[in-house]
N, C-alpha and C. Protein backbone atom coordinates (compact mmCIF):
# COMPACT_ATOMS: atom_id res chain seq x y z
N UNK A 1 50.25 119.77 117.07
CA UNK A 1 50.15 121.19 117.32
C UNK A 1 50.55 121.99 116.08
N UNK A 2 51.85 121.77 115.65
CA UNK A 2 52.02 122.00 114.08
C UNK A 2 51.16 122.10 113.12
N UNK A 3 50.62 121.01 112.69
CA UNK A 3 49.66 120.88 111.81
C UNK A 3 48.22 121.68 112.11
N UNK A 4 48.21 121.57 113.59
CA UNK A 4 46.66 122.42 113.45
C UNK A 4 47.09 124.02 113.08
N UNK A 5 48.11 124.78 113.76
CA UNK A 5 48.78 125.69 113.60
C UNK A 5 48.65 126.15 112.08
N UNK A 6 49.28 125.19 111.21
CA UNK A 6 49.20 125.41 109.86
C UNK A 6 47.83 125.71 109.29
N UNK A 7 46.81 124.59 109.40
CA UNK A 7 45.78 124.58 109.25
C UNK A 7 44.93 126.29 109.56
N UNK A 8 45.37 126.75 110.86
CA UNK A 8 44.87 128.10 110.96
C UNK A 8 45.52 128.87 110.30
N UNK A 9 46.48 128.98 110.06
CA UNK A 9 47.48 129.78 109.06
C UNK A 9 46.48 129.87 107.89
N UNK A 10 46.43 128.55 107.17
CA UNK A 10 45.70 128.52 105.49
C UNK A 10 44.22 129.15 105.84
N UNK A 11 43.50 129.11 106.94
CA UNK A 11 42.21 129.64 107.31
C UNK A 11 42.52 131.15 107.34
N UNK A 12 43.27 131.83 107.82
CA UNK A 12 43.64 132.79 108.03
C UNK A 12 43.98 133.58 106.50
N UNK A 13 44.92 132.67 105.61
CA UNK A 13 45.24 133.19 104.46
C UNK A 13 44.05 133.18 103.31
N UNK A 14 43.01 132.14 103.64
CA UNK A 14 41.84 131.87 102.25
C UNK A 14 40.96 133.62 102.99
N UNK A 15 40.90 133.38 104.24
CA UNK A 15 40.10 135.32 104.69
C UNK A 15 40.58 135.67 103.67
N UNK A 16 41.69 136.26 104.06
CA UNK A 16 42.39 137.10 103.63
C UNK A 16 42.17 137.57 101.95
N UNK A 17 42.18 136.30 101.47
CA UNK A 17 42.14 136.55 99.86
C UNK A 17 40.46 136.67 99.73
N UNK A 18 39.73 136.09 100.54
CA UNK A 18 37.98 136.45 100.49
C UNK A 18 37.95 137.54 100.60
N UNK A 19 38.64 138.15 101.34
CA UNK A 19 38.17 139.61 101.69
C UNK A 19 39.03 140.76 100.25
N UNK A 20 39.99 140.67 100.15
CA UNK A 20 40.83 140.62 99.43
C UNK A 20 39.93 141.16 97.67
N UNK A 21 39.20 139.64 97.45
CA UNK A 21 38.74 139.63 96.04
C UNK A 21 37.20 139.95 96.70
N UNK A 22 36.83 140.42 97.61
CA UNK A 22 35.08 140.54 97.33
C UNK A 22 35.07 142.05 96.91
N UNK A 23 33.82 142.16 96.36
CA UNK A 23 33.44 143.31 95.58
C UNK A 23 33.02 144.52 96.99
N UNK A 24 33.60 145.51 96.14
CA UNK A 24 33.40 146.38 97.67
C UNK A 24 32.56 147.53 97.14
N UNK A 25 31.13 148.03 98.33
CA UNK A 25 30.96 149.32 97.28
C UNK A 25 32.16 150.41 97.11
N UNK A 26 31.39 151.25 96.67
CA UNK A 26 31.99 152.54 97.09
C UNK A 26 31.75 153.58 98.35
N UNK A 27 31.49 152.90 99.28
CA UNK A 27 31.95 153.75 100.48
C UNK A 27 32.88 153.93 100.87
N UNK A 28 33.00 154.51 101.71
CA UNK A 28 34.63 154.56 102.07
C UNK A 28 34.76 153.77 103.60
N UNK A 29 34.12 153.72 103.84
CA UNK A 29 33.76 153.39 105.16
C UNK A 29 34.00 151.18 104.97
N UNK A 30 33.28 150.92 104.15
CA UNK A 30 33.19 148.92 103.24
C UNK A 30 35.21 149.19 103.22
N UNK A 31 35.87 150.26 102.37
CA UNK A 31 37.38 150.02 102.24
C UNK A 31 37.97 149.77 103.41
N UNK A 32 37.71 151.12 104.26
CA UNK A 32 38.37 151.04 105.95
C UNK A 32 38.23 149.94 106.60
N UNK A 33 36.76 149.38 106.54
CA UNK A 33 36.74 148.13 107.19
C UNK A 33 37.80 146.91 106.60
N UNK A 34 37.61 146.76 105.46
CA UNK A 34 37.95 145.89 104.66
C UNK A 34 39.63 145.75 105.13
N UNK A 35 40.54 147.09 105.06
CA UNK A 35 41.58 147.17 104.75
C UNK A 35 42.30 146.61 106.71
N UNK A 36 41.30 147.28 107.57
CA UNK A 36 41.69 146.78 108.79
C UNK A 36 41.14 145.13 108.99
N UNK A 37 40.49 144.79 108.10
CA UNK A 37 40.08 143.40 108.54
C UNK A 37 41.31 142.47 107.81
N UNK A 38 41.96 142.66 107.09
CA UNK A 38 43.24 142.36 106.36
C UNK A 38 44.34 142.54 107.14
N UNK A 39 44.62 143.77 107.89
CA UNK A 39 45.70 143.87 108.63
C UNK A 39 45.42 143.00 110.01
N UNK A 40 44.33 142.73 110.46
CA UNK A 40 44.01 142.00 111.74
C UNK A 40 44.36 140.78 111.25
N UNK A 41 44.10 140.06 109.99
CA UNK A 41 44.51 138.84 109.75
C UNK A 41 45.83 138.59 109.07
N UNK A 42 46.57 139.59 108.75
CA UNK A 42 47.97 139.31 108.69
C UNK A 42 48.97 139.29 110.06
N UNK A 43 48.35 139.94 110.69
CA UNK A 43 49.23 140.05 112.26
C UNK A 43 48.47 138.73 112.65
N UNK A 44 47.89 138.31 112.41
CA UNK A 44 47.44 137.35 112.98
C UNK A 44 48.06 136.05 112.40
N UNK A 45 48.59 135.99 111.18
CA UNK A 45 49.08 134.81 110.66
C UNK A 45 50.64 134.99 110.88
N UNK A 46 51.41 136.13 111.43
CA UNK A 46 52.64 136.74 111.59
C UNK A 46 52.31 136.09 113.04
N UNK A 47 51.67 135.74 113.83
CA UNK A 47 51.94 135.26 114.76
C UNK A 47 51.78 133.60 114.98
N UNK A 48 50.93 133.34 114.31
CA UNK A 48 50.97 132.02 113.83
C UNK A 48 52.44 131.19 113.26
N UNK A 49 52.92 131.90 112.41
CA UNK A 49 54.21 131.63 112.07
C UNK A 49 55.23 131.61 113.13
N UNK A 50 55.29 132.42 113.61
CA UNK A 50 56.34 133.05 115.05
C UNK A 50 55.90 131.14 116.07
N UNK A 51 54.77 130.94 116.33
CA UNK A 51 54.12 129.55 117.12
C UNK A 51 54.90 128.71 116.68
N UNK A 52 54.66 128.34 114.65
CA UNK A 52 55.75 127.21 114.38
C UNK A 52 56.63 127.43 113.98
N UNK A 53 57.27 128.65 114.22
CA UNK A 53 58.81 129.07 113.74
C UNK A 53 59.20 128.31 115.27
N UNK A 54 59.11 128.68 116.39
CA UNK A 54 59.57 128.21 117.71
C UNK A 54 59.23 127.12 118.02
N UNK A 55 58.01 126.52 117.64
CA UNK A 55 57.74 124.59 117.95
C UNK A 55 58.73 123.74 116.51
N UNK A 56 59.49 124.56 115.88
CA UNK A 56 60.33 123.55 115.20
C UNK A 56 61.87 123.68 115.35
N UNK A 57 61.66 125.24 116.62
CA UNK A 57 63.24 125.26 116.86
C UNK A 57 63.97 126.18 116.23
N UNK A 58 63.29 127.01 115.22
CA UNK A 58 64.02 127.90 114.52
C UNK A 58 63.67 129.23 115.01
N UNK A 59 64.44 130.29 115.18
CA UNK A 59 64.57 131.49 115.30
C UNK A 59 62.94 132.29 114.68
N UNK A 60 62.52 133.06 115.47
CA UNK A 60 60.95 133.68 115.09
C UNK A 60 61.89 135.01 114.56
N UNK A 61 61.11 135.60 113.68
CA UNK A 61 61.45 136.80 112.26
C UNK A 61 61.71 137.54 113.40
């Protein structure tokens, strides 16, 4: 369970930097998206962590 856990974590974090480093126009509209598609996948790996912070016994942040 751990390990797959992790595994979504690093899936979660390579987004992140895809989205991160892709070329964006200049709309403003490509940023907004961009910037909420980043925050959806950091709460999303903030919960991932919290999964194996508690399947190893340690206190979640």
């Amino acid at each position: 369970m751990i390990t797959a856990l992790r595994q979504q974590r690093a899936a979660h974090l390579a987004n992140v930097q895809q989205v991160q480093n892709s070329p964006r126009k200049f709309i403003p509209q490509d940023a907004d998206r961009a910037e909420r598609t980043i925050a959806t996948l950091n709460n999303q790996i903030a919960e991932i962590d919290g999964q194996i912070r508690r399947l190893e016994g340690r206190p979640a942040l």
